[in-house]
PDB file of N, CA and C in Angstrom:
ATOM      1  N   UNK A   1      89.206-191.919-138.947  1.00  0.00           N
ATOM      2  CA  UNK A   1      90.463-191.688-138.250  1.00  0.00           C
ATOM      3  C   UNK A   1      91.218-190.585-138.985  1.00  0.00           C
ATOM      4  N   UNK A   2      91.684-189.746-138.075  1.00  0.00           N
ATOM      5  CA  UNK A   2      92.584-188.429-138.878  1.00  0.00           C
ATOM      6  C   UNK A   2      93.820-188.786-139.500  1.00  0.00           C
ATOM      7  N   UNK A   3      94.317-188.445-140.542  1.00  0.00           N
ATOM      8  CA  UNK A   3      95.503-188.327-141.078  1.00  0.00           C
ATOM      9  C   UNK A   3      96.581-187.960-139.842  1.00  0.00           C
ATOM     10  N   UNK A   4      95.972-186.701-139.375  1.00  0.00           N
ATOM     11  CA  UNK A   4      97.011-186.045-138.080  1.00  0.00           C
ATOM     12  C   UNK A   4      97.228-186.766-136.662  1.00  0.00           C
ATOM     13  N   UNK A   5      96.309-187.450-136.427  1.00  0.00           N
ATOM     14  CA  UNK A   5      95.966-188.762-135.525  1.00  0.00           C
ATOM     15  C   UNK A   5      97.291-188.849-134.841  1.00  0.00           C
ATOM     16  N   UNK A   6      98.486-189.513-135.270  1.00  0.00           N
ATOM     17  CA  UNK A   6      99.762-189.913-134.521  1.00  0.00           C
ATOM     18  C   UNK A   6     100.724-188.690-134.509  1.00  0.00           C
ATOM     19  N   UNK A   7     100.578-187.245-135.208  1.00  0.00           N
ATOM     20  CA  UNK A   7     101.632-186.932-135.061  1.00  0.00           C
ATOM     21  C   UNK A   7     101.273-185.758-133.700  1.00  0.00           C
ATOM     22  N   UNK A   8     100.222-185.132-132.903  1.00  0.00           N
ATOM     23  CA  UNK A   8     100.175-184.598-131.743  1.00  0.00           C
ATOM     24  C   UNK A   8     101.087-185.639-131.380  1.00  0.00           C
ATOM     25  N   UNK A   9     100.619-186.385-131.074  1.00  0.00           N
ATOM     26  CA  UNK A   9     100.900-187.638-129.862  1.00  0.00           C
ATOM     27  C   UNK A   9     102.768-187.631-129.853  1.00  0.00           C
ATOM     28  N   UNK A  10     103.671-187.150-131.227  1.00  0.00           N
ATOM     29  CA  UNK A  10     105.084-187.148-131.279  1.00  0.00           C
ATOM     30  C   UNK A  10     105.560-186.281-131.107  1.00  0.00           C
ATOM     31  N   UNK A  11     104.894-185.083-130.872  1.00  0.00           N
ATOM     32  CA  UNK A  11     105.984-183.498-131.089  1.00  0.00           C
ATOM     33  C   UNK A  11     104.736-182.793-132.331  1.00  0.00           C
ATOM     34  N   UNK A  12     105.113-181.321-131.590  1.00  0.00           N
ATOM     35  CA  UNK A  12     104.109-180.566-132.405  1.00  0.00           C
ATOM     36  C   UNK A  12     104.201-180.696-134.043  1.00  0.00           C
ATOM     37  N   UNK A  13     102.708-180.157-134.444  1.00  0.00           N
ATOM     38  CA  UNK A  13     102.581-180.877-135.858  1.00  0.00           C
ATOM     39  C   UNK A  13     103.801-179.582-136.586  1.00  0.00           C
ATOM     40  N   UNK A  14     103.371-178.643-136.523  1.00  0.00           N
ATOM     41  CA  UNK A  14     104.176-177.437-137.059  1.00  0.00           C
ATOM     42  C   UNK A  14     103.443-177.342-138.488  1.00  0.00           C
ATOM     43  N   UNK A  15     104.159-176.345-139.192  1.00  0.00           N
ATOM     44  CA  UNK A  15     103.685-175.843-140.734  1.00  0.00           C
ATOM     45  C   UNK A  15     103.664-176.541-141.693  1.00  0.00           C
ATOM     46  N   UNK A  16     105.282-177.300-141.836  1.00  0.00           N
ATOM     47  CA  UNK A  16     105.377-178.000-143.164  1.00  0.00           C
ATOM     48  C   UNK A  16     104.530-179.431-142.909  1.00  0.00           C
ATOM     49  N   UNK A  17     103.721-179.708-141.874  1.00  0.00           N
ATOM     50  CA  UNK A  17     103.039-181.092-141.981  1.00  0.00           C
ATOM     51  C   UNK A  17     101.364-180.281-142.895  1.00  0.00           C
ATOM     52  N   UNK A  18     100.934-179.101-143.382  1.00  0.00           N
ATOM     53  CA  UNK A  18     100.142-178.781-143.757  1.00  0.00           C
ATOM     54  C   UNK A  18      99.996-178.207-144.986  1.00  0.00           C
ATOM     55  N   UNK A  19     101.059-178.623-146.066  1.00  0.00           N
ATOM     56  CA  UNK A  19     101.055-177.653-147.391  1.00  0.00           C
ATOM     57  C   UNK A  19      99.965-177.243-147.561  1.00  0.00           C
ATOM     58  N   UNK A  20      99.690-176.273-148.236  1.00  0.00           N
ATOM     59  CA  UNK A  20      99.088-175.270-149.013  1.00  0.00           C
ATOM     60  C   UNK A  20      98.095-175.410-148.330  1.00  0.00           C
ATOM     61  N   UNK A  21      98.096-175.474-146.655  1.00  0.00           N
ATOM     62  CA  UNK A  21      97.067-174.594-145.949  1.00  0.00           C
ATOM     63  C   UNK A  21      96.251-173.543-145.938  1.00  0.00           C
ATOM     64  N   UNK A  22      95.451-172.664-145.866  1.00  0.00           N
ATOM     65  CA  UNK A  22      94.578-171.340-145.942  1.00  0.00           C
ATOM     66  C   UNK A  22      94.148-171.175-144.438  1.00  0.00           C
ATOM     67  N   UNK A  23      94.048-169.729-144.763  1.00  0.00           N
ATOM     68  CA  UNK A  23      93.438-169.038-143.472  1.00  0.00           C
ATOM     69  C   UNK A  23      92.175-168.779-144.426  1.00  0.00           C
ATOM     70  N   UNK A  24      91.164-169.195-144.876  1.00  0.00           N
ATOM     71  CA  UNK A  24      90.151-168.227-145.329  1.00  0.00           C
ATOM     72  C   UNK A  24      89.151-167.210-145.045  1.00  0.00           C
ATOM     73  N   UNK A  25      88.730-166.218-145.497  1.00  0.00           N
ATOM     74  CA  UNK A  25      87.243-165.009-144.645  1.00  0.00           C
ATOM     75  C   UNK A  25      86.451-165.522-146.067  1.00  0.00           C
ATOM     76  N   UNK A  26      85.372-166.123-145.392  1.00  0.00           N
ATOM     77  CA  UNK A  26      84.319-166.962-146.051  1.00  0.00           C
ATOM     78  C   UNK A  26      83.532-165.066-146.286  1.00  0.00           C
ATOM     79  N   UNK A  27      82.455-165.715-147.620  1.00  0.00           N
ATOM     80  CA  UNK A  27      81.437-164.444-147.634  1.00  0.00           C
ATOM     81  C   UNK A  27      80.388-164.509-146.400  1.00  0.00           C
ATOM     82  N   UNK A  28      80.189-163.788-145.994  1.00  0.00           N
ATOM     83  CA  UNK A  28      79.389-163.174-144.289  1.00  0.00           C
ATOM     84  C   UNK A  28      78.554-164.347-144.514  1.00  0.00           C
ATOM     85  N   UNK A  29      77.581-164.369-143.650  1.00  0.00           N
ATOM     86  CA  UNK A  29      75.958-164.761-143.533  1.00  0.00           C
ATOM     87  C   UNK A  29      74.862-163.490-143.296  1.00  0.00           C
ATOM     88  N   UNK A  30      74.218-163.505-144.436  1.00  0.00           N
ATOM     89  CA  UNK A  30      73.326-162.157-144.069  1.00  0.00           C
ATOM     90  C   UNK A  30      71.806-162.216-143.714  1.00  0.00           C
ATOM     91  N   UNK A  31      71.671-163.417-142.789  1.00  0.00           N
ATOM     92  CA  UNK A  31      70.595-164.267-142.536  1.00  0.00           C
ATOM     93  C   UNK A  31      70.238-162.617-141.013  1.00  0.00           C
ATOM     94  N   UNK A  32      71.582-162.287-140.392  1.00  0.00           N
ATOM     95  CA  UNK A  32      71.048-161.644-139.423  1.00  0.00           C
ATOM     96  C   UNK A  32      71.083-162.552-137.990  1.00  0.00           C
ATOM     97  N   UNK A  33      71.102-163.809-137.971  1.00  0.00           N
ATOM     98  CA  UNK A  33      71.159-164.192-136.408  1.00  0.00           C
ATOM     99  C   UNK A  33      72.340-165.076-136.151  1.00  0.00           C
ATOM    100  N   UNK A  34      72.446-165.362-134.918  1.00  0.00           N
ATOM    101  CA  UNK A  34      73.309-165.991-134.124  1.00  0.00           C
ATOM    102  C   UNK A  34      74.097-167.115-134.737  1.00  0.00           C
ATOM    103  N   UNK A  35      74.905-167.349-135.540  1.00  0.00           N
ATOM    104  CA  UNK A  35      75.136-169.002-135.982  1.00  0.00           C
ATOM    105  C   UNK A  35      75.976-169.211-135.813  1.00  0.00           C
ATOM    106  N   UNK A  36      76.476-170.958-135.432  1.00  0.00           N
ATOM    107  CA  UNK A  36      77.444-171.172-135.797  1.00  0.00           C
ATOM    108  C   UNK A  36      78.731-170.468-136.457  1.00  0.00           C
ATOM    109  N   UNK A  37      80.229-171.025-135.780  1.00  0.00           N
ATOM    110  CA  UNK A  37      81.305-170.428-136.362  1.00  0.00           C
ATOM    111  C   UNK A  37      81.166-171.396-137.540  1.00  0.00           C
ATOM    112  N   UNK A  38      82.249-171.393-138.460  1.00  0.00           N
ATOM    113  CA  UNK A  38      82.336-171.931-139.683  1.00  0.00           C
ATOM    114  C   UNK A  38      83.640-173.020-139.526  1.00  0.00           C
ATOM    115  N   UNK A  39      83.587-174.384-139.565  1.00  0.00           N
ATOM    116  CA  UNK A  39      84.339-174.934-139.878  1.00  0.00           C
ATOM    117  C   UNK A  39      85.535-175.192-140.459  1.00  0.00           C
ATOM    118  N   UNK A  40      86.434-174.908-139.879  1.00  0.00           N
ATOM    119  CA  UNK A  40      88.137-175.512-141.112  1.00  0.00           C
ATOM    120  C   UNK A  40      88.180-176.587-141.451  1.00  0.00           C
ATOM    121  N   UNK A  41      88.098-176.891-142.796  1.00  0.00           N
ATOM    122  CA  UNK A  41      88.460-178.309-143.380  1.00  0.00           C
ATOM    123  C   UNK A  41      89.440-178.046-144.062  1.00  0.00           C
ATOM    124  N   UNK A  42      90.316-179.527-143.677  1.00  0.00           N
ATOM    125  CA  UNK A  42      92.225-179.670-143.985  1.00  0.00           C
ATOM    126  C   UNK A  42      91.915-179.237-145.892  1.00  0.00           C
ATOM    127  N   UNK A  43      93.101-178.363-145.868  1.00  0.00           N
ATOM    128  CA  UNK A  43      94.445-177.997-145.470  1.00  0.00           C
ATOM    129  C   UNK A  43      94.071-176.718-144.923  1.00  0.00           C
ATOM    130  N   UNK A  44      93.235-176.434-144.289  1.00  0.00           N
ATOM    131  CA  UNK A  44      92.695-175.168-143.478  1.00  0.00           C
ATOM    132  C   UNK A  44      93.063-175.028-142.547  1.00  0.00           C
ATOM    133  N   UNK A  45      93.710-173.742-141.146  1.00  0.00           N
ATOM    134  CA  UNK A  45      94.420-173.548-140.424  1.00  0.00           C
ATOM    135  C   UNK A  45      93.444-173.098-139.799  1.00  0.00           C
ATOM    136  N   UNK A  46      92.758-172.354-140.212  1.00  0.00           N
ATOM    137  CA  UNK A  46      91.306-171.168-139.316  1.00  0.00           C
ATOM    138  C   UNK A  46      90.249-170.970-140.438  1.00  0.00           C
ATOM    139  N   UNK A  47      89.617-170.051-139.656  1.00  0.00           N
ATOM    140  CA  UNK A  47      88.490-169.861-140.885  1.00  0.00           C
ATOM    141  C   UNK A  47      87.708-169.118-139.697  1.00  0.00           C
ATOM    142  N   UNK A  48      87.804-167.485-140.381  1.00  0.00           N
ATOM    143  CA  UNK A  48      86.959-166.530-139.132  1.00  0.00           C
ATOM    144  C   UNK A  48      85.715-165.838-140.812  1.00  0.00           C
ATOM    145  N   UNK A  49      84.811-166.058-140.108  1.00  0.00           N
ATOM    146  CA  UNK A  49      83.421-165.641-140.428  1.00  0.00           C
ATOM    147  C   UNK A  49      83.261-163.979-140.135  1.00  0.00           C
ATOM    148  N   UNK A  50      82.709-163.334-140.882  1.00  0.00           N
ATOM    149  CA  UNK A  50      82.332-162.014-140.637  1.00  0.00           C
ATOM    150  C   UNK A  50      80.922-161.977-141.062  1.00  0.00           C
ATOM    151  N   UNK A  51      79.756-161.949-140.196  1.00  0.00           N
ATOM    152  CA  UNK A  51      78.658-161.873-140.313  1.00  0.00           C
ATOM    153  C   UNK A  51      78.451-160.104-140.768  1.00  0.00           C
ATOM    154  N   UNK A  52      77.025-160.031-141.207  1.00  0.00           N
ATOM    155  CA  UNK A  52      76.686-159.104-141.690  1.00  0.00           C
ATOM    156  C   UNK A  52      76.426-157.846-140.510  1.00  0.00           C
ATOM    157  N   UNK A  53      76.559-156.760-140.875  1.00  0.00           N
ATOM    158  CA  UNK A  53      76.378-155.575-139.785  1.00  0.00           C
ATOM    159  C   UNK A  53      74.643-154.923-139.622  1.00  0.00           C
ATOM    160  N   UNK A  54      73.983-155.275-138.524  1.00  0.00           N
ATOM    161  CA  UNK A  54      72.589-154.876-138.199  1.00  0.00           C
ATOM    162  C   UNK A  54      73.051-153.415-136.854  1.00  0.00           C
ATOM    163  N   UNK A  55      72.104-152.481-136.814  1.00  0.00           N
ATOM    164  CA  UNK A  55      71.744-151.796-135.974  1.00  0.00           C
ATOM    165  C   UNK A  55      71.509-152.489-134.665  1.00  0.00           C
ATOM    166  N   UNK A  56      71.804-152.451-132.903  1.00  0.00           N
ATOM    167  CA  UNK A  56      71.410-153.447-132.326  1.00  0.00           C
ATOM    168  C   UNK A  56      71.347-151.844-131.103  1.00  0.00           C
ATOM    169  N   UNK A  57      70.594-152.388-130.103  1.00  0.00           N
ATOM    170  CA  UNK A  57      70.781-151.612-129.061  1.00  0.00           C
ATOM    171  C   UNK A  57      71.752-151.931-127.791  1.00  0.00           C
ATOM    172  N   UNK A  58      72.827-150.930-127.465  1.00  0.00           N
ATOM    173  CA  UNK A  58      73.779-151.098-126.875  1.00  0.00           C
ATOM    174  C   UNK A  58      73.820-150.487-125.746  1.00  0.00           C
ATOM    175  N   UNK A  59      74.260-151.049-124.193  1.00  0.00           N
ATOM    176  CA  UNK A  59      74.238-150.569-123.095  1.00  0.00           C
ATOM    177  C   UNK A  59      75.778-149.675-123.170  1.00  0.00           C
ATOM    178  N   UNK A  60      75.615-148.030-122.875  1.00  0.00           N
ATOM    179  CA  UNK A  60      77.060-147.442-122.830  1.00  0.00           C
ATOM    180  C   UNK A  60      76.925-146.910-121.401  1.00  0.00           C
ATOM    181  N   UNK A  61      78.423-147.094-120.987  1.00  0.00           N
ATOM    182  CA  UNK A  61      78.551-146.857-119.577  1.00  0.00           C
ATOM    183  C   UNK A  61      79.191-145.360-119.546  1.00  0.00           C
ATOM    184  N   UNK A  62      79.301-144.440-118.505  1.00  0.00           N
ATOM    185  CA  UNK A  62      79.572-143.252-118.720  1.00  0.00           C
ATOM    186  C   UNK A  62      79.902-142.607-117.305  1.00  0.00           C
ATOM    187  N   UNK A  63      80.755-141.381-117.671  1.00  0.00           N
ATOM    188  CA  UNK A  63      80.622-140.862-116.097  1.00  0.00           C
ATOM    189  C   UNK A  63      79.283-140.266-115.909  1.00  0.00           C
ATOM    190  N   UNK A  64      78.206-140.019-116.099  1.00  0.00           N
ATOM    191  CA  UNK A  64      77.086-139.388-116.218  1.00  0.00           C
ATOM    192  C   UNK A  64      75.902-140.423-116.038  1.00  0.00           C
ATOM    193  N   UNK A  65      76.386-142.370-116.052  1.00  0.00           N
ATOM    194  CA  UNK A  65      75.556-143.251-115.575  1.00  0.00           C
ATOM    195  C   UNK A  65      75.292-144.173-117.187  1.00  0.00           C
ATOM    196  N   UNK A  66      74.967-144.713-117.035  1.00  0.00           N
ATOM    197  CA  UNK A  66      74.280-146.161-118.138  1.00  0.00           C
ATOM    198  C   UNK A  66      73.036-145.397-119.338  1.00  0.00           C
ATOM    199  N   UNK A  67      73.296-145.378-120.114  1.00  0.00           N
ATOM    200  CA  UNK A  67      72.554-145.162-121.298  1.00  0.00           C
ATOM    201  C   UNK A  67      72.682-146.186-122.602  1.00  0.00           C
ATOM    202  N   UNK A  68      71.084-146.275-123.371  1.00  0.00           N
ATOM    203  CA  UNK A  68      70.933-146.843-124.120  1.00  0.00           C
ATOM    204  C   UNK A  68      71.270-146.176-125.727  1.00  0.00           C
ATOM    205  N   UNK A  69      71.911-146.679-126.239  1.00  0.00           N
ATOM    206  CA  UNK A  69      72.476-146.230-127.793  1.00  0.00           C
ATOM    207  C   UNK A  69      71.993-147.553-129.280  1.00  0.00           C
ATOM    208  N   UNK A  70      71.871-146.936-130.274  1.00  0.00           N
ATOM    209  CA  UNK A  70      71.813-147.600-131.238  1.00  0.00           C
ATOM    210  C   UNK A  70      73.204-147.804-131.951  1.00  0.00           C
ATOM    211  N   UNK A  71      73.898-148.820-131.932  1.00  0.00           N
ATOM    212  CA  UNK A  71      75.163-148.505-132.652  1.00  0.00           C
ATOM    213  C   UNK A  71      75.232-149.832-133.970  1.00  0.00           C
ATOM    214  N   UNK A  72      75.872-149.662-134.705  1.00  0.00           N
ATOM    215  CA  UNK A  72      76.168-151.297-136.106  1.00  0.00           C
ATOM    216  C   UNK A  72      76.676-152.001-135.186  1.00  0.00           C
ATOM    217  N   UNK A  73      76.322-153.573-135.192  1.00  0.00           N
ATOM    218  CA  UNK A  73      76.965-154.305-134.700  1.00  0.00           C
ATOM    219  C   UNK A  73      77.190-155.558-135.223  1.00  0.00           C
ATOM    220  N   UNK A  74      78.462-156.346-135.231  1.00  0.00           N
ATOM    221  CA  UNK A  74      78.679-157.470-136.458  1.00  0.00           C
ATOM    222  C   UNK A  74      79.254-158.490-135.475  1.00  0.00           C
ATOM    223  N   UNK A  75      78.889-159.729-135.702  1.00  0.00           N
ATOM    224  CA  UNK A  75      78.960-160.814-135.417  1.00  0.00           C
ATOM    225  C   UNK A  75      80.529-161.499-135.705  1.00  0.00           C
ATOM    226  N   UNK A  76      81.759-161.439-135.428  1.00  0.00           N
ATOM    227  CA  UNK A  76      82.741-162.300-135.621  1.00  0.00           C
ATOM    228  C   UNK A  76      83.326-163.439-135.219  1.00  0.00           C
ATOM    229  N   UNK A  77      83.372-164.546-136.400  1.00  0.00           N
ATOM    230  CA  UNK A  77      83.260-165.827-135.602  1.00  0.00           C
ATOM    231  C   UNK A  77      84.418-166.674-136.170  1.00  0.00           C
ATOM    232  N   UNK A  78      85.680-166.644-135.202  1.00  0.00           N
ATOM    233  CA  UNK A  78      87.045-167.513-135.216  1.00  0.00           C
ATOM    234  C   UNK A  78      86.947-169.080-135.294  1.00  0.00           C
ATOM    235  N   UNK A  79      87.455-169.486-136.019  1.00  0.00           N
ATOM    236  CA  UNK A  79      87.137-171.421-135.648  1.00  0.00           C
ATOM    237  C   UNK A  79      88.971-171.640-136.293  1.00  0.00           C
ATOM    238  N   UNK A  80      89.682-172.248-135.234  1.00  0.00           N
ATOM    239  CA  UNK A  80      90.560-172.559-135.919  1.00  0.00           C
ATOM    240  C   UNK A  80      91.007-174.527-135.174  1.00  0.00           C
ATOM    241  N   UNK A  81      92.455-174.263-135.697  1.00  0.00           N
ATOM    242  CA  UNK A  81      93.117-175.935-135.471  1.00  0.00           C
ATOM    243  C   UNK A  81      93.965-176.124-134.327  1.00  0.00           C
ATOM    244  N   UNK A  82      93.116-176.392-133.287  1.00  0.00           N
ATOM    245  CA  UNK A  82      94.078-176.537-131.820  1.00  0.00           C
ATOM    246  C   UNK A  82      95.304-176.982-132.094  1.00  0.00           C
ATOM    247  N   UNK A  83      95.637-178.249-133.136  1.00  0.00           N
ATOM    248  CA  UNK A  83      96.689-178.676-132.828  1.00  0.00           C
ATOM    249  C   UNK A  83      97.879-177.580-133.357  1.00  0.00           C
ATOM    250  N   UNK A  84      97.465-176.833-133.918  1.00  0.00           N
ATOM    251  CA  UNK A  84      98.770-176.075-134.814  1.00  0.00           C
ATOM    252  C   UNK A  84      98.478-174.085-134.604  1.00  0.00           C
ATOM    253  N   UNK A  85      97.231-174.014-133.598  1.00  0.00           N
ATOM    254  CA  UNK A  85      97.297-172.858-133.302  1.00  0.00           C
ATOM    255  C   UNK A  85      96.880-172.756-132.138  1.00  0.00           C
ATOM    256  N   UNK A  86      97.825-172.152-131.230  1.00  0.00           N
ATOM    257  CA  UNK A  86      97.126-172.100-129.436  1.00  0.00           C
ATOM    258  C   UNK A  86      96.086-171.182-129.380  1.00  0.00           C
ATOM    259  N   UNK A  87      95.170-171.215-128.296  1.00  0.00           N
ATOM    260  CA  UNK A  87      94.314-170.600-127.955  1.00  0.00           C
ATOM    261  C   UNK A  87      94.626-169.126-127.497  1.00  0.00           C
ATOM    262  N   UNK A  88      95.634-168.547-126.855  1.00  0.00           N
ATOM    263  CA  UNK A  88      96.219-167.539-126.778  1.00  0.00           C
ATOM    264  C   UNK A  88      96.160-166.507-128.036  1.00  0.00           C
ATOM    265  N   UNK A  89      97.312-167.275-128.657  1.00  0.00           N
ATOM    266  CA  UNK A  89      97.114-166.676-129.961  1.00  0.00           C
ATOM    267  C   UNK A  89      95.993-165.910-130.991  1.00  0.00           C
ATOM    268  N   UNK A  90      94.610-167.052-130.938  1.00  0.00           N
ATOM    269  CA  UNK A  90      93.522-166.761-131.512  1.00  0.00           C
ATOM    270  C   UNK A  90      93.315-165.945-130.765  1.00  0.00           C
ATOM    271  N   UNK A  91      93.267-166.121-129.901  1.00  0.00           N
ATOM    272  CA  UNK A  91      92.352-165.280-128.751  1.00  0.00           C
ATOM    273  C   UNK A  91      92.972-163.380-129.534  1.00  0.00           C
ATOM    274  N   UNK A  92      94.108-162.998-129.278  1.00  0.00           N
ATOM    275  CA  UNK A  92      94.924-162.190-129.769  1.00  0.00           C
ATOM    276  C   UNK A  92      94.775-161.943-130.750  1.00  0.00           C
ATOM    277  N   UNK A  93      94.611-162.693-131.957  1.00  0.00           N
ATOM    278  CA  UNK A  93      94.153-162.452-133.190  1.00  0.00           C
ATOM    279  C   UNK A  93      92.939-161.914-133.776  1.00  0.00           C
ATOM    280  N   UNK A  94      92.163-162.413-133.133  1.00  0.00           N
ATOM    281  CA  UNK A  94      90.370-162.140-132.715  1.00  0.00           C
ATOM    282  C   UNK A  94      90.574-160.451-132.457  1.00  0.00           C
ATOM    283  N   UNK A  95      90.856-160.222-130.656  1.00  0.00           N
ATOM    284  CA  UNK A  95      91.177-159.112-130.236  1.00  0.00           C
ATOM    285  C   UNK A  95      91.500-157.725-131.674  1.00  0.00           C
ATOM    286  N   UNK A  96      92.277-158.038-132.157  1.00  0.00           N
ATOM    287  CA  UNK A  96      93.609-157.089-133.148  1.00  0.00           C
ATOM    288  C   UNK A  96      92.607-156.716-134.174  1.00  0.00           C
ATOM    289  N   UNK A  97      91.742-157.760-134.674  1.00  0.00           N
ATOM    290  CA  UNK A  97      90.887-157.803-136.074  1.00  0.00           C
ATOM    291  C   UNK A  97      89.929-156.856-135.537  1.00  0.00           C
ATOM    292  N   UNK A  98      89.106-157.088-134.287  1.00  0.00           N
ATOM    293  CA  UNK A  98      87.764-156.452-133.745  1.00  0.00           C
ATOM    294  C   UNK A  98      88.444-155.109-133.710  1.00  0.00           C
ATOM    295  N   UNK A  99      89.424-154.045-132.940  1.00  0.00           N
ATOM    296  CA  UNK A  99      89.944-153.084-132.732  1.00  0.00           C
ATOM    297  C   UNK A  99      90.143-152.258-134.402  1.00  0.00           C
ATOM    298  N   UNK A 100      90.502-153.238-135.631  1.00  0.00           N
ATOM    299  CA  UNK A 100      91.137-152.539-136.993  1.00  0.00           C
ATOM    300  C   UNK A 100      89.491-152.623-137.587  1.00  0.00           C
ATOM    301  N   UNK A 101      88.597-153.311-137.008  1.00  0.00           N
ATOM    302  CA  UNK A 101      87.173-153.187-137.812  1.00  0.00           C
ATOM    303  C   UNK A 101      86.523-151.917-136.872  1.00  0.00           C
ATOM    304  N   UNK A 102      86.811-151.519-135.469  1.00  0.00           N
ATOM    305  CA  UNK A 102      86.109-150.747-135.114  1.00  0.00           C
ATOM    306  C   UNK A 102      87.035-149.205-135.620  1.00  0.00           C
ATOM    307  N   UNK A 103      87.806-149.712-135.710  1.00  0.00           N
ATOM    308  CA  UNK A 103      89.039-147.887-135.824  1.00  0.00           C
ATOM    309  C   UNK A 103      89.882-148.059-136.993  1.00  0.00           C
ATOM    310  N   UNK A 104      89.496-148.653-138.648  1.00  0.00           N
ATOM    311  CA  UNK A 104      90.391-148.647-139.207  1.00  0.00           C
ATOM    312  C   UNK A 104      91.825-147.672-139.422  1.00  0.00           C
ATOM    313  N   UNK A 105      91.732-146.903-139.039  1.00  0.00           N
ATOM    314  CA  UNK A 105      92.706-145.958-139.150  1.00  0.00           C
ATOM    315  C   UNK A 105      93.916-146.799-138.084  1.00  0.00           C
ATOM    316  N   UNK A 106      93.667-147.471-137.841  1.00  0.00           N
ATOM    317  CA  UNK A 106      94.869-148.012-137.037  1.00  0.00           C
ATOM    318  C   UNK A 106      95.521-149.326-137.791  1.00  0.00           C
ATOM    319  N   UNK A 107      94.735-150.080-139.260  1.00  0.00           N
ATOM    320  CA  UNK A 107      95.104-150.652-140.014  1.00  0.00           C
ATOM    321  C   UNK A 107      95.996-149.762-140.739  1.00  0.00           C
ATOM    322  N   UNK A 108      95.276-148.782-141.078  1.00  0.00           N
ATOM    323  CA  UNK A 108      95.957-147.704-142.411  1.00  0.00           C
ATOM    324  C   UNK A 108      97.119-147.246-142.238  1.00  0.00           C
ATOM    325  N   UNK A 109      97.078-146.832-140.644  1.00  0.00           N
ATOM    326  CA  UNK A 109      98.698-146.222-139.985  1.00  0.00           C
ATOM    327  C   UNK A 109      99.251-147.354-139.041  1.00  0.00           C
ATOM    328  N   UNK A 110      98.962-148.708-139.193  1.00  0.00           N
ATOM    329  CA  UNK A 110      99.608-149.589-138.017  1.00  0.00           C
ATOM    330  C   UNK A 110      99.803-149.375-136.932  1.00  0.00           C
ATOM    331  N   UNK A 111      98.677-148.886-136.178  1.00  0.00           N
ATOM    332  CA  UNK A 111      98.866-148.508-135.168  1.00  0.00           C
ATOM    333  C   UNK A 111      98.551-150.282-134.313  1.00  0.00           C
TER     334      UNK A 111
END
């Protein structure tokens, strides 16, 4: 039975029911395939995985028609705590991270 068990059920859990929570970025998996996201265990909020970067073949669309490309491609994998983070949000968060890993220059200048 969860510790957190009764308090959804009263009003959202919020922050201070989680001291010294973490967001952690675990070290990758450099196994190369498909796995599992990575688990949050309490006092954990999320926990996004960055798998290792392989060469993959990529369908690019174009005004000139569909062509095949070799480009790096990395595996990112979000797992967080429904009760204390909406799905929206992640979702958004996910989004923001993939865009500053493909174009850092938009970390560097906040774009």
């Amino acid at each position: 039975v969860s510790v957190f068990g009764p308090r959804p059920r009263d009003g959202p859990l919020g922050v201070v029911v989680l001291p010294g929570g973490t967001f952690p970025f675990p070290k990758g998996v450099f196994s190369g395939k498909m796995v599992p996201p990575p688990l949050p265990t309490p006092p954990q909020s999320g926990i996004l995985g960055m798998h290792n970067i392989q060469k993959r073949a990529v369908v690019i669309s174009g005004k000139d028609g569909d062509r095949i490309e070799i480009r790096p491609m990395m595996y990112l994998a979000l797992s967080y705590d429904h009760r204390i983070i909406d799905g929206r949000e992640a979702v958004s968060f996910l989004v923001r991270i993939k865009s500053m890993i493909e174009d850092p220059r938009r970390l560097l200048l906040g774009l």
